[in-house]
Each structure stands twice: as structure tokens, then as C-alpha cells.
C-alpha atoms as a PDB file:
ATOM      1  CA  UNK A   1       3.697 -64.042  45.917  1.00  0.00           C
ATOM      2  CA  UNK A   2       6.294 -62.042  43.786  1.00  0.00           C
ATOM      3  CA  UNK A   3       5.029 -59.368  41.516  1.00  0.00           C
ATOM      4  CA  UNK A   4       2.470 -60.713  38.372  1.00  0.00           C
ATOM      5  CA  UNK A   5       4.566 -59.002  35.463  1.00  0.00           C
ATOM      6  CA  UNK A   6       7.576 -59.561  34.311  1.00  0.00           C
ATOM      7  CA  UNK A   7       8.843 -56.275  34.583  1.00  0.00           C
ATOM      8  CA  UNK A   8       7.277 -53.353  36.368  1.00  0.00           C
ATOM      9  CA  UNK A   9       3.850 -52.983  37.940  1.00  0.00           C
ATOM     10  CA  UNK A  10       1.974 -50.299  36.838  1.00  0.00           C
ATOM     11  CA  UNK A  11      -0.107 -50.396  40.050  1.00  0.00           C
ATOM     12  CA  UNK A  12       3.018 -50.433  42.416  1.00  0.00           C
ATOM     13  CA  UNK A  13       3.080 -46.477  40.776  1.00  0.00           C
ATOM     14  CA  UNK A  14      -0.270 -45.189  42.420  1.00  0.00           C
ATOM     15  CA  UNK A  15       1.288 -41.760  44.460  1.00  0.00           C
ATOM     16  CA  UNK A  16      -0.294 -43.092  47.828  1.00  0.00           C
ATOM     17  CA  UNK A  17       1.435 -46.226  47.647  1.00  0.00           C
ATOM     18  CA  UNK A  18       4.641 -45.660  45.744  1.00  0.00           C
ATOM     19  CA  UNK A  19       6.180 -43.921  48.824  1.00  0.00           C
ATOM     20  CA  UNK A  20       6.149 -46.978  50.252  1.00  0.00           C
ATOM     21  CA  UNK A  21       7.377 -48.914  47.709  1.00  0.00           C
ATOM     22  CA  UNK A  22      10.348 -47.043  47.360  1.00  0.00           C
ATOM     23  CA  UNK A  23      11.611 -47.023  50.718  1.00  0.00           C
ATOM     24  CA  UNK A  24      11.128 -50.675  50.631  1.00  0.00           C
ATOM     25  CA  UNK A  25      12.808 -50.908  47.438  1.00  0.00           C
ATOM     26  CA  UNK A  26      15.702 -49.001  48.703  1.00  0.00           C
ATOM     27  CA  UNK A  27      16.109 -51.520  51.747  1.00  0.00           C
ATOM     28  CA  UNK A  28      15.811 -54.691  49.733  1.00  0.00           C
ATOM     29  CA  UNK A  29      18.558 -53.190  47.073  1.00  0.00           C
ATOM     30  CA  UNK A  30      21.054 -52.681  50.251  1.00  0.00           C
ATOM     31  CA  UNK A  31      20.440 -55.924  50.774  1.00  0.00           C
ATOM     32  CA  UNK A  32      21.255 -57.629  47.672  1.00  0.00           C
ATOM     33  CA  UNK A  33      24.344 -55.334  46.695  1.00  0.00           C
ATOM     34  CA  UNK A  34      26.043 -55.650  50.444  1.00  0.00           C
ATOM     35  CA  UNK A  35      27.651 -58.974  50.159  1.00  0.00           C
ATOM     36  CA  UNK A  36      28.382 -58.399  46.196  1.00  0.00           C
ATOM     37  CA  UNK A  37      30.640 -55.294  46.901  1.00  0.00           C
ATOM     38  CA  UNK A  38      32.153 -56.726  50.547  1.00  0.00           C
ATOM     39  CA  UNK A  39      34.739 -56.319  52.050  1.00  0.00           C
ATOM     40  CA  UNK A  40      36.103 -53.235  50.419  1.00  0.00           C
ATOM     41  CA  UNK A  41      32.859 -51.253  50.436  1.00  0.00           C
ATOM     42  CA  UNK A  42      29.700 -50.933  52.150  1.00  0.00           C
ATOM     43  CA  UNK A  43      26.485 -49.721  51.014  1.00  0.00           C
ATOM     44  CA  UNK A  44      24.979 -47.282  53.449  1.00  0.00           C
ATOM     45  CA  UNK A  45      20.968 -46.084  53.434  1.00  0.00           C
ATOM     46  CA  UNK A  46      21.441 -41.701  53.368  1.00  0.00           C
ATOM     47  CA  UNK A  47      18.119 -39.700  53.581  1.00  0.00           C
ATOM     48  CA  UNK A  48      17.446 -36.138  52.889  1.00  0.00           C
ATOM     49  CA  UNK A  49      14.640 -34.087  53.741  1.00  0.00           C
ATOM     50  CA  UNK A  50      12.100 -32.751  51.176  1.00  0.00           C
ATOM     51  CA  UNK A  51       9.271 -30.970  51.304  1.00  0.00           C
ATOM     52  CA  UNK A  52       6.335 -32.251  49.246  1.00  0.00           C
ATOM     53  CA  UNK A  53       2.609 -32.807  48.827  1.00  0.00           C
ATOM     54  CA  UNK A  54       2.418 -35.924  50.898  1.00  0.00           C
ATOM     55  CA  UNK A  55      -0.550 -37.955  49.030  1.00  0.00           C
ATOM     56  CA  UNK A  56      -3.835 -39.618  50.618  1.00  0.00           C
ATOM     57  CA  UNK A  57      -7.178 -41.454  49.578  1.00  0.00           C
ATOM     58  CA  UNK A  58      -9.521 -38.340  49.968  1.00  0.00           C
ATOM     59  CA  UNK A  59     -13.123 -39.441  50.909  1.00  0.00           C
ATOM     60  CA  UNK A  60     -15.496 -38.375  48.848  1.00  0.00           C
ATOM     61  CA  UNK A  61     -18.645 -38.373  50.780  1.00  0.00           C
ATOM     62  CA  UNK A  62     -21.842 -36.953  49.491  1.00  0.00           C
ATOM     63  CA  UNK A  63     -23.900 -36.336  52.639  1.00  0.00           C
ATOM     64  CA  UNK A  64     -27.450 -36.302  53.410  1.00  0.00           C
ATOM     65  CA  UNK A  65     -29.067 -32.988  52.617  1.00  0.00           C
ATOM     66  CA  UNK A  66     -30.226 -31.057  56.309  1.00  0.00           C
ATOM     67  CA  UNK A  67     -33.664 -29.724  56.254  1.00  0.00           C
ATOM     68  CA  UNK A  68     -33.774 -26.923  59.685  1.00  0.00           C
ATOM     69  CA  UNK A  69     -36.431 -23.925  60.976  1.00  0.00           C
ATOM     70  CA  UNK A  70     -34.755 -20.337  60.394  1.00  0.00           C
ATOM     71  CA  UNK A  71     -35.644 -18.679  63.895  1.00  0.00           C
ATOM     72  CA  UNK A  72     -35.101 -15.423  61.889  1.00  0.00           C
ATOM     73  CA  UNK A  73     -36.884 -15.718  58.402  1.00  0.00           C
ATOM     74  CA  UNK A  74     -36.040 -13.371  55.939  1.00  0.00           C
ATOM     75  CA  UNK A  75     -39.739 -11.184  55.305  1.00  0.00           C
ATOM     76  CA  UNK A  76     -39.744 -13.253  51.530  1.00  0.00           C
ATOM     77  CA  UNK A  77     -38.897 -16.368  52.785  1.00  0.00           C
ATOM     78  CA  UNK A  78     -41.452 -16.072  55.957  1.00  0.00           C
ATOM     79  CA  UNK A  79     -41.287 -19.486  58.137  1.00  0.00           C
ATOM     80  CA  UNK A  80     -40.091 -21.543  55.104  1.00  0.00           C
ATOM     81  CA  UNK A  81     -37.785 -24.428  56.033  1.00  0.00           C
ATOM     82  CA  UNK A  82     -34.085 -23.284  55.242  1.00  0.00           C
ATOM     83  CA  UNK A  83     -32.244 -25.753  53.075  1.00  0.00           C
ATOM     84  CA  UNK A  84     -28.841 -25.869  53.815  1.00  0.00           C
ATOM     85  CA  UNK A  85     -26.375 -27.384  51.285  1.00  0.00           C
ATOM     86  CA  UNK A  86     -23.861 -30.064  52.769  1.00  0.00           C
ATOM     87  CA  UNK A  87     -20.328 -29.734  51.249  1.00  0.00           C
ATOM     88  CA  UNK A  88     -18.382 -32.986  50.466  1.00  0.00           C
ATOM     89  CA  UNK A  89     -15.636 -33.784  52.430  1.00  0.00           C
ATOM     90  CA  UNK A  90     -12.023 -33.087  50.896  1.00  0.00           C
ATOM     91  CA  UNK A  91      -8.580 -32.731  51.174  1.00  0.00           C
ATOM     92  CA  UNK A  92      -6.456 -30.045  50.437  1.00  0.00           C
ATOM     93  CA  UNK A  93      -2.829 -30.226  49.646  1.00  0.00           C
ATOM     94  CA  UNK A  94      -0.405 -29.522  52.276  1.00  0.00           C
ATOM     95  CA  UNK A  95       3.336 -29.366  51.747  1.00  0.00           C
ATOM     96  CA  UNK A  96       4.756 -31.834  54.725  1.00  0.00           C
ATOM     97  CA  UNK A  97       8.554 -32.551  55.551  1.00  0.00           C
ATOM     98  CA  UNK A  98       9.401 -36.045  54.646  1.00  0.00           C
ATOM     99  CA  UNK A  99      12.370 -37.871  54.177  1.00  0.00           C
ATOM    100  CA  UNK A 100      13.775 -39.812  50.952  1.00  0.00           C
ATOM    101  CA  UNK A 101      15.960 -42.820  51.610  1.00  0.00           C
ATOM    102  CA  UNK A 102      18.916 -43.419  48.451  1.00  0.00           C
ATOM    103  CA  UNK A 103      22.038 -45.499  48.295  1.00  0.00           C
ATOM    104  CA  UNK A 104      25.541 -45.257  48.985  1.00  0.00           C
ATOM    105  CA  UNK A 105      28.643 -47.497  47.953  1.00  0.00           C
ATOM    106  CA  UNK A 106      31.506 -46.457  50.061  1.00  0.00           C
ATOM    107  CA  UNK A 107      35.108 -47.789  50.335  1.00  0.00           C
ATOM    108  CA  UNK A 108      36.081 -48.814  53.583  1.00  0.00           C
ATOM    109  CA  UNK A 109      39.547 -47.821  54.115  1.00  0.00           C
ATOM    110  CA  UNK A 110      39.356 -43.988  52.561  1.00  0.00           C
ATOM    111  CA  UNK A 111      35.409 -43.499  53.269  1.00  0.00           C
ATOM    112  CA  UNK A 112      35.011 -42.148  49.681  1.00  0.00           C
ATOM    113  CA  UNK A 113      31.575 -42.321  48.288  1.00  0.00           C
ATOM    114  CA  UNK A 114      32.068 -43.699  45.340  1.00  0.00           C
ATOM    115  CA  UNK A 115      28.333 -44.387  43.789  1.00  0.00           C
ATOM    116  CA  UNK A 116      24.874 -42.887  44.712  1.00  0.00           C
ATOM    117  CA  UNK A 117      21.952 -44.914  43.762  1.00  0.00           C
ATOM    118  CA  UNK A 118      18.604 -42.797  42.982  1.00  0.00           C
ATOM    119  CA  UNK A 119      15.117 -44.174  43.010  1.00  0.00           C
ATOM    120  CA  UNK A 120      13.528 -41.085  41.921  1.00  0.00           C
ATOM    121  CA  UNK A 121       9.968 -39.901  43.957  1.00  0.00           C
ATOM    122  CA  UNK A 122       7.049 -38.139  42.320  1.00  0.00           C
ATOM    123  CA  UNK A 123       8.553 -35.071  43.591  1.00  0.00           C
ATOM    124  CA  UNK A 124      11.647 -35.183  41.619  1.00  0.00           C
ATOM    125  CA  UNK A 125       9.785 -35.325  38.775  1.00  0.00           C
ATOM    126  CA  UNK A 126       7.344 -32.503  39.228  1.00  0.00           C
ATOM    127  CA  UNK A 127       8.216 -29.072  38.831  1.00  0.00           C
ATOM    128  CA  UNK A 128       9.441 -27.080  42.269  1.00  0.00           C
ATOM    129  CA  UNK A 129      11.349 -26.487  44.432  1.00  0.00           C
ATOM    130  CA  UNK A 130      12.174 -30.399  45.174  1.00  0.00           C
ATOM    131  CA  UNK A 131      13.042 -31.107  42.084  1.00  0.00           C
ATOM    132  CA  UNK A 132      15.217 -28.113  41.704  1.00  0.00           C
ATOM    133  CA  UNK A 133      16.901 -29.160  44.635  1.00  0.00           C
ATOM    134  CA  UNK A 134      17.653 -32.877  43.223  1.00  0.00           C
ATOM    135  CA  UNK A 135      18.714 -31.606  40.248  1.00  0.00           C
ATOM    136  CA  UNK A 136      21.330 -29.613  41.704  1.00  0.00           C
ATOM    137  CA  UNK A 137      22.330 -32.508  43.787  1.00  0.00           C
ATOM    138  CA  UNK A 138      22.734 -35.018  40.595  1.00  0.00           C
ATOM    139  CA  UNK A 139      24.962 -31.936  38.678  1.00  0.00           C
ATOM    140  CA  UNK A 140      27.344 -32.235  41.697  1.00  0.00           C
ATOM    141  CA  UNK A 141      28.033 -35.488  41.007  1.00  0.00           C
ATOM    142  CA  UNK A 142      28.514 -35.269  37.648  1.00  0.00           C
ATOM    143  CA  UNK A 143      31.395 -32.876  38.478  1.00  0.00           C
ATOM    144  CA  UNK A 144      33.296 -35.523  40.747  1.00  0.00           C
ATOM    145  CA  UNK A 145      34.740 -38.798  39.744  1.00  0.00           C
ATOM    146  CA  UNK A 146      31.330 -40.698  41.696  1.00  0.00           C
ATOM    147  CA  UNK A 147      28.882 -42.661  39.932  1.00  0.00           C
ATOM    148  CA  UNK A 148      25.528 -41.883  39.733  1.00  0.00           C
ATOM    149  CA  UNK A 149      22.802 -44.410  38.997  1.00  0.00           C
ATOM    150  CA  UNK A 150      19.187 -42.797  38.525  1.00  0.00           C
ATOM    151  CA  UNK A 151      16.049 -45.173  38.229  1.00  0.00           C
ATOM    152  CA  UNK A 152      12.973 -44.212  37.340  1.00  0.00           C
ATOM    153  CA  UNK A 153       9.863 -46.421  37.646  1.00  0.00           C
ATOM    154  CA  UNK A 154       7.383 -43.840  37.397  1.00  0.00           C
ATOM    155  CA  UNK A 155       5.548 -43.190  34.016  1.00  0.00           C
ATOM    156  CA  UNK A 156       3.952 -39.895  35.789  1.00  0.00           C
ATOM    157  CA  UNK A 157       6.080 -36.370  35.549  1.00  0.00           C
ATOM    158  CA  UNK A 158       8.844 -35.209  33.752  1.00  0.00           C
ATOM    159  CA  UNK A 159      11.799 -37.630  32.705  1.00  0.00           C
ATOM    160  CA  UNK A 160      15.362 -36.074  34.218  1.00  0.00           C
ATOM    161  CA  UNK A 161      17.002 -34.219  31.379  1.00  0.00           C
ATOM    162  CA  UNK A 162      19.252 -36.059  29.042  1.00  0.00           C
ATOM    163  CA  UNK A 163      20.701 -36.077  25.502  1.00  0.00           C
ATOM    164  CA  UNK A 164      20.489 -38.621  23.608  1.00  0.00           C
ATOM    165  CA  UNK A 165      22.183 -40.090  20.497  1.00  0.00           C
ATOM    166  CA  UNK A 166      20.480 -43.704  18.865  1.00  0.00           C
ATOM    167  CA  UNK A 167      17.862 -44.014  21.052  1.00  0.00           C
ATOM    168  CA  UNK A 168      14.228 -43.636  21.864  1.00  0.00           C
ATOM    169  CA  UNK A 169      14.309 -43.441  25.537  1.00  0.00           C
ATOM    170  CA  UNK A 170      12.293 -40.404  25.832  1.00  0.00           C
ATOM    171  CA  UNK A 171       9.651 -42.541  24.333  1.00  0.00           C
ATOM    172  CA  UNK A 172      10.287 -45.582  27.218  1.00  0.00           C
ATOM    173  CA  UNK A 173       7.638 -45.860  30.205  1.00  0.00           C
ATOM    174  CA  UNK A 174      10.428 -46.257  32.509  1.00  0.00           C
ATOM    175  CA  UNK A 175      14.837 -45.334  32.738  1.00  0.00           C
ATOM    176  CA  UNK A 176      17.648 -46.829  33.998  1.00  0.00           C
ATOM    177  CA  UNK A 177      20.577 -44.011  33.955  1.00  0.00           C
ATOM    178  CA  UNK A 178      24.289 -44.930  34.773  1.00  0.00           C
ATOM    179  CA  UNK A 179      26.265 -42.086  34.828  1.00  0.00           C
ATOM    180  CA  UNK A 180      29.993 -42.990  35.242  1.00  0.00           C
ATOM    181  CA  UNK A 181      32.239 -40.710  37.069  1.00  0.00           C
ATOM    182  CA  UNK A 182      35.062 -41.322  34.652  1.00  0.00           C
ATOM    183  CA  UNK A 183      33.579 -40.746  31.194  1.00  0.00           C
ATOM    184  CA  UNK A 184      32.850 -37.300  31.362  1.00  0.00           C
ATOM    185  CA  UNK A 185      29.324 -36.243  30.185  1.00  0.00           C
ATOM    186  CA  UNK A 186      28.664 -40.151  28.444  1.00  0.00           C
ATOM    187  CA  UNK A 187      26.052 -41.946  30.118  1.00  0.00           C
ATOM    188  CA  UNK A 188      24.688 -45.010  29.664  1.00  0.00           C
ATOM    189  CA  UNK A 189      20.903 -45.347  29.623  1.00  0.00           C
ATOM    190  CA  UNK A 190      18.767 -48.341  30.081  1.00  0.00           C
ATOM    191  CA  UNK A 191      15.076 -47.765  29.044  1.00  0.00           C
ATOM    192  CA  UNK A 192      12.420 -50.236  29.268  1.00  0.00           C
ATOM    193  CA  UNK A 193       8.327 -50.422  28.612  1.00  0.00           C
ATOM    194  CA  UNK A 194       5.904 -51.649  31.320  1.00  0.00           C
ATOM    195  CA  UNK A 195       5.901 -55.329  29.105  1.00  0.00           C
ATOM    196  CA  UNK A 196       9.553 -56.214  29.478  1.00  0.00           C
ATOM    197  CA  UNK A 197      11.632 -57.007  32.311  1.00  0.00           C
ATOM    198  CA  UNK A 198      14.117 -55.175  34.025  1.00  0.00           C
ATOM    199  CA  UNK A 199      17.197 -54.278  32.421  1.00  0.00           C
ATOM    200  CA  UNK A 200      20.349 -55.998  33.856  1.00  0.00           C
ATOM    201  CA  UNK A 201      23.020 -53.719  34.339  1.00  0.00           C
ATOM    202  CA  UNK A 202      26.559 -53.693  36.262  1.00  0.00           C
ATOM    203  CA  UNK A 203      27.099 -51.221  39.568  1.00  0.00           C
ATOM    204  CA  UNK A 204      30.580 -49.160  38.713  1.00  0.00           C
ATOM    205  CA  UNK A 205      33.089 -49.423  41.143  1.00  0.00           C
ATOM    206  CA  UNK A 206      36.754 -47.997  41.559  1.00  0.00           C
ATOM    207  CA  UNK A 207      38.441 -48.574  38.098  1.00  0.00           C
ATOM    208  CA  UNK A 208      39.856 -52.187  37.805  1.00  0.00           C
ATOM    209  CA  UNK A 209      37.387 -53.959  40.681  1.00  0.00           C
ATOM    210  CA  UNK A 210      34.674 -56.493  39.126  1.00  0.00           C
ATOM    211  CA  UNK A 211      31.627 -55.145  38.930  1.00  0.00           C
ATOM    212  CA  UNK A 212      28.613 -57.220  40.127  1.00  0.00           C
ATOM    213  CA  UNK A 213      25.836 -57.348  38.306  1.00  0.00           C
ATOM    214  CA  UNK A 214      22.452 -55.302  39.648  1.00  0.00           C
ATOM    215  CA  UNK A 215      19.336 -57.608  39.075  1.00  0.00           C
ATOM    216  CA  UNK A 216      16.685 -54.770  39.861  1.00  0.00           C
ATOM    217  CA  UNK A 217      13.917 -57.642  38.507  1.00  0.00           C
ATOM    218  CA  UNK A 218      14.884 -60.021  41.351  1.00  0.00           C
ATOM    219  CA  UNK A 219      14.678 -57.321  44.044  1.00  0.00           C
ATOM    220  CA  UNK A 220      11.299 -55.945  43.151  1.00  0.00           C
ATOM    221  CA  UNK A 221       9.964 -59.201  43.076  1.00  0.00           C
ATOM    222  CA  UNK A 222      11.607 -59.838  46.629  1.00  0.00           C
ATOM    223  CA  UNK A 223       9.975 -56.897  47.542  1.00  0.00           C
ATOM    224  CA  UNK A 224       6.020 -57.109  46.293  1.00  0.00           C
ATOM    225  CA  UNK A 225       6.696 -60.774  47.723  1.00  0.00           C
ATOM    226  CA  UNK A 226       7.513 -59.656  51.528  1.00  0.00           C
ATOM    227  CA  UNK A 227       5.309 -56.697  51.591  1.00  0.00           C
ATOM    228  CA  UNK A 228       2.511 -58.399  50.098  1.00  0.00           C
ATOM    229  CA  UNK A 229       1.704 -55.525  47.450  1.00  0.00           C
ATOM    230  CA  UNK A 230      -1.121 -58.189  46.142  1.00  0.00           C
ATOM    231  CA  UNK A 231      -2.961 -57.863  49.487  1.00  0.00           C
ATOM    232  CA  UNK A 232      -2.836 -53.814  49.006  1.00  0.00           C
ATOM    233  CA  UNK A 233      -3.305 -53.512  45.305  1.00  0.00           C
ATOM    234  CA  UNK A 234      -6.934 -53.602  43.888  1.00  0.00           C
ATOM    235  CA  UNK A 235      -6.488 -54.708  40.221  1.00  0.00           C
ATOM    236  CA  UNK A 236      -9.765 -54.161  39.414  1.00  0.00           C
ATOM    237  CA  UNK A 237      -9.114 -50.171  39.369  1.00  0.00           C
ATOM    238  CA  UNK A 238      -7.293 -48.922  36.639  1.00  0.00           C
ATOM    239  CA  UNK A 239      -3.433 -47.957  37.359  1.00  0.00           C
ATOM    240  CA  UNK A 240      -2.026 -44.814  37.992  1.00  0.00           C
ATOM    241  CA  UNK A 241      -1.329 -42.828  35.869  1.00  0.00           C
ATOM    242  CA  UNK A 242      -3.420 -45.182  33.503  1.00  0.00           C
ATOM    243  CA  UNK A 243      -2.246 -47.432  30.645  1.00  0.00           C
ATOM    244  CA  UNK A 244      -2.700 -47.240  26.714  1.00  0.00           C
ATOM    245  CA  UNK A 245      -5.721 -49.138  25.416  1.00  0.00           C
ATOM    246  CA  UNK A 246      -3.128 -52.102  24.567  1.00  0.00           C
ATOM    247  CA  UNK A 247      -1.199 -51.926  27.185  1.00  0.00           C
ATOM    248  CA  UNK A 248      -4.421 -52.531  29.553  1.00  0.00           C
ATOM    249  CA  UNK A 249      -5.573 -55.384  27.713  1.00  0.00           C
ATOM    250  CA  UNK A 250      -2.403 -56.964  28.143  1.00  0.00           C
ATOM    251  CA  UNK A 251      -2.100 -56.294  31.969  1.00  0.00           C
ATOM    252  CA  UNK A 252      -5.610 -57.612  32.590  1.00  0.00           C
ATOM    253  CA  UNK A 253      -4.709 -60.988  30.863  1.00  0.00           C
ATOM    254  CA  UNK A 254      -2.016 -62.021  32.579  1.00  0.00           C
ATOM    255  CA  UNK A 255      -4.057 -60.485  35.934  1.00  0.00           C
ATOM    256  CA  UNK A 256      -7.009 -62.739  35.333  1.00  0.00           C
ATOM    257  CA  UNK A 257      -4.257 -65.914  33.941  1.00  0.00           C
ATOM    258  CA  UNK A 258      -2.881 -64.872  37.677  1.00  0.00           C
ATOM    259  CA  UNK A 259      -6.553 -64.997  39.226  1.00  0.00           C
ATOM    260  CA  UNK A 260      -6.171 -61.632  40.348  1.00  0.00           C
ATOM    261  CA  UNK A 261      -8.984 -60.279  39.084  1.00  0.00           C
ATOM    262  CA  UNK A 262     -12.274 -62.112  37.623  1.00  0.00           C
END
């Protein structure tokens, strides 16, 4: 079944699942861009290697406390049984090596890259060392004639820095930034709140090609469908990071119109 809302899902944004999401995301964009930019370009899957706080479900298990005999009782505590406390069972954060998967539109006859597509991780928008890293990375391509187009369909961390002029995007749940390689430091931003669908927007190509429509709606929707999200998610917990009293209302009626949850 293809995604409940009409525009994001809040719960496709919980941090152990969203890694997954966005590698899927990133295949099932390839796919749907491919035959819209052939035969002059081809759109390539990259990865670079991060280093970040790879999320899991802790358990949280309260034990059974353990009642044992001290063979060496302390002279107040004579033969007393020794109560020993039983910790709960945790996990710590560990910085792993993982990949990130983004897009590439390259021309075929001069292998020139000439856009990057971003779906920006957690760790991107965090403070650190992986977000310094990324932001060095999109600077560099503001300084060459490729396009950069940054999406960001995580309400957690800290938006990418912009200016803005006639617009409230710092007050949007989620971005859509196209940054053209030929308009100097113009970009064009798309923002959008968890009730509204996805922004349609065109992919920038080499000055005087048609440029195809990207219908990110359609490819999320491909994607919860064919990864079956609805068997993974449990709408009866509340999202991550959670919504605004309003907001929530709203998502649980069209889950329960759905028959998602009770």
C-alpha cells in the first residue's frame, strides 16, 4: 500500500528506520529520473563514508532483583543475605563507519557532473564533524557551475543554512533546496508542512535542455509501497520527533479513516 498521507510521513522519520528509508529513497529516485534525462545523461548512485552514531531499539529490561549468601560478611552485616542491585540493560553510543548513498546526473559524452541530489541524514543535521564535512562538500558546489538539489524530510536537527527573502521556510517541517549552478548565490527553495504534498519541482540540466519534472510524492509512495513501511511502522506510538497537538490529531484521523490504527 503507498504511504497514508499525502505528503510526508512523520513516522518514516524515526532515526532507526530513516536510514533505511533513505537509501531506498535514493534507489527509487534513480529510477524514476533515468529514462527522463536519457540518452545524454545518466544518473549514477555515489556514496561517501561518514562516521556517525548508528541508531538501535535499546532494550530496556528491568530484571529480577538477585537475593545471594556473602561467604565473607562484613562484622555489621553478619550472615545477612546480600542484595545485589541488577542494572538495566543499555546501549551506549558508538560512532560506526557507514556509508551515505546521493545522486548524480552526468553527461555522457564529457562525463561532467552536472547535478548532485542530497537526501540529507540525521547526521548532516547534527552538529560534528559529519556535518562539517557535508557542509564543506555543498560550498564546493556552489563554487562550480553544478546544481545542487538538497532535500530535507527530517523535522529533527538543524535546517542547512540559508538566507531568505519572502519566505517562511525556516518555519516549514520539511525543504526542498535547488541551488542552480548558474545564478550565483540565488536559490530556489521549496518548503512544505507534514499536511501537504510534495512540492513539484524541475531537475536543472545543461542550459537550453528540457527539464523534466521531479515528482518526489510519486516516488515516496513507490517506495513505502515496495518496502512495505506499513508492515514496519507501529502507528500507535507517537512519531519521531513528535507532532504538535494539531498536527497529531490530524495524523491519527486519516490513520484510523486508513484502519491503521483502532
Amino acid at each position: 500500500m503507498p504511504s497514508p498521507f499525502p505528503g510526508m510521513d512523520p513516522w518514516l522519520e524515526r532515526s532507526t528506520l530513516w536510514p533505511d528509508v533513505h537509501d531506498n529513497l535514493i534507489i527509487r529516485l534513480q529510477a524514476a529520473l533515468a529514462p527522463l534525462v536519457r540518452p545524454r545523461y545518466y544518473v549514477a548512485v555515489r556514496q561517501r563514508s561518514v562516521f556517525a552514531i548508528v541508531p538501535s531499539e535499546p532494550d530496556f529490561i528491568i530484571p529480577d532483583v538477585s537475593v545471594i549468601k556473602s561467604t565473607k560478611p562484613a562484622d555489621y552485616m553478619e550472615s545477612a543475605p546480600v542484595v545485589l542491585a541488577e542494572p538495566m540493560i543499555v546501549e551506549v553510543p558508538v560512532r560506526e563507519k557507514i556509508t551515505e548513498d546521493y545522486l548524480e546526473i552526468v553527461e555522457v559524452s564529457t562525463q561532467e557532473v552536472v547535478a548532485v541530489i542530497e537526501i540529507l541524514s540525521l547526521s548532516n543535521k547534527m552538529p560534528g564533524r559529519d556535518r562539517r564535512a557535508y557542509e564543506i562538500k555543498r560550498e564546493r558546489i556552489f563554487q562550480t557551475p553544478t546544481h545542487l538539489i538538497e532535500i530535507d524530510l527530517l523535522r529533527d536537527g538543524e535546517p542547512m543554512p540559508f538566507s531568505y527573502r519572502r519566505t517562511n521556510g525556516h518555519m516549514n517541517h520539511y525543504r526542498i533546496l535547488v541551488k542552480r549552478g548558474d545564478r550565483g548565490r540565488r536559490a530556489y527553495l521549496y518548503p512544505f508542512n507534514v499536511r501537504e504534498a510534495f512540492p513539484v519541482f524541475p531537475l536543472p540540466l545543461q542550459s537550453g535542455d528540457a527539464e523534466p519534472p521531479i515528482y518526489l510524492q510519486a516516488v515516496l509512495n513507490a517506495t513505502y509501497d515496495a518496502c512495505g513501511y506499513d508492515l514496519r511502522i507501529d502507528y500507535n506510538r507517537s512519531p519521531e520527533p513528535s507532532l504538535s497537538a494539531e498536527d497529531m490529531l490530524w495524523a491519527k484521523e486519516i490513520l484510523q479513516a486508513k484502519k491503521l490504527i483502532a
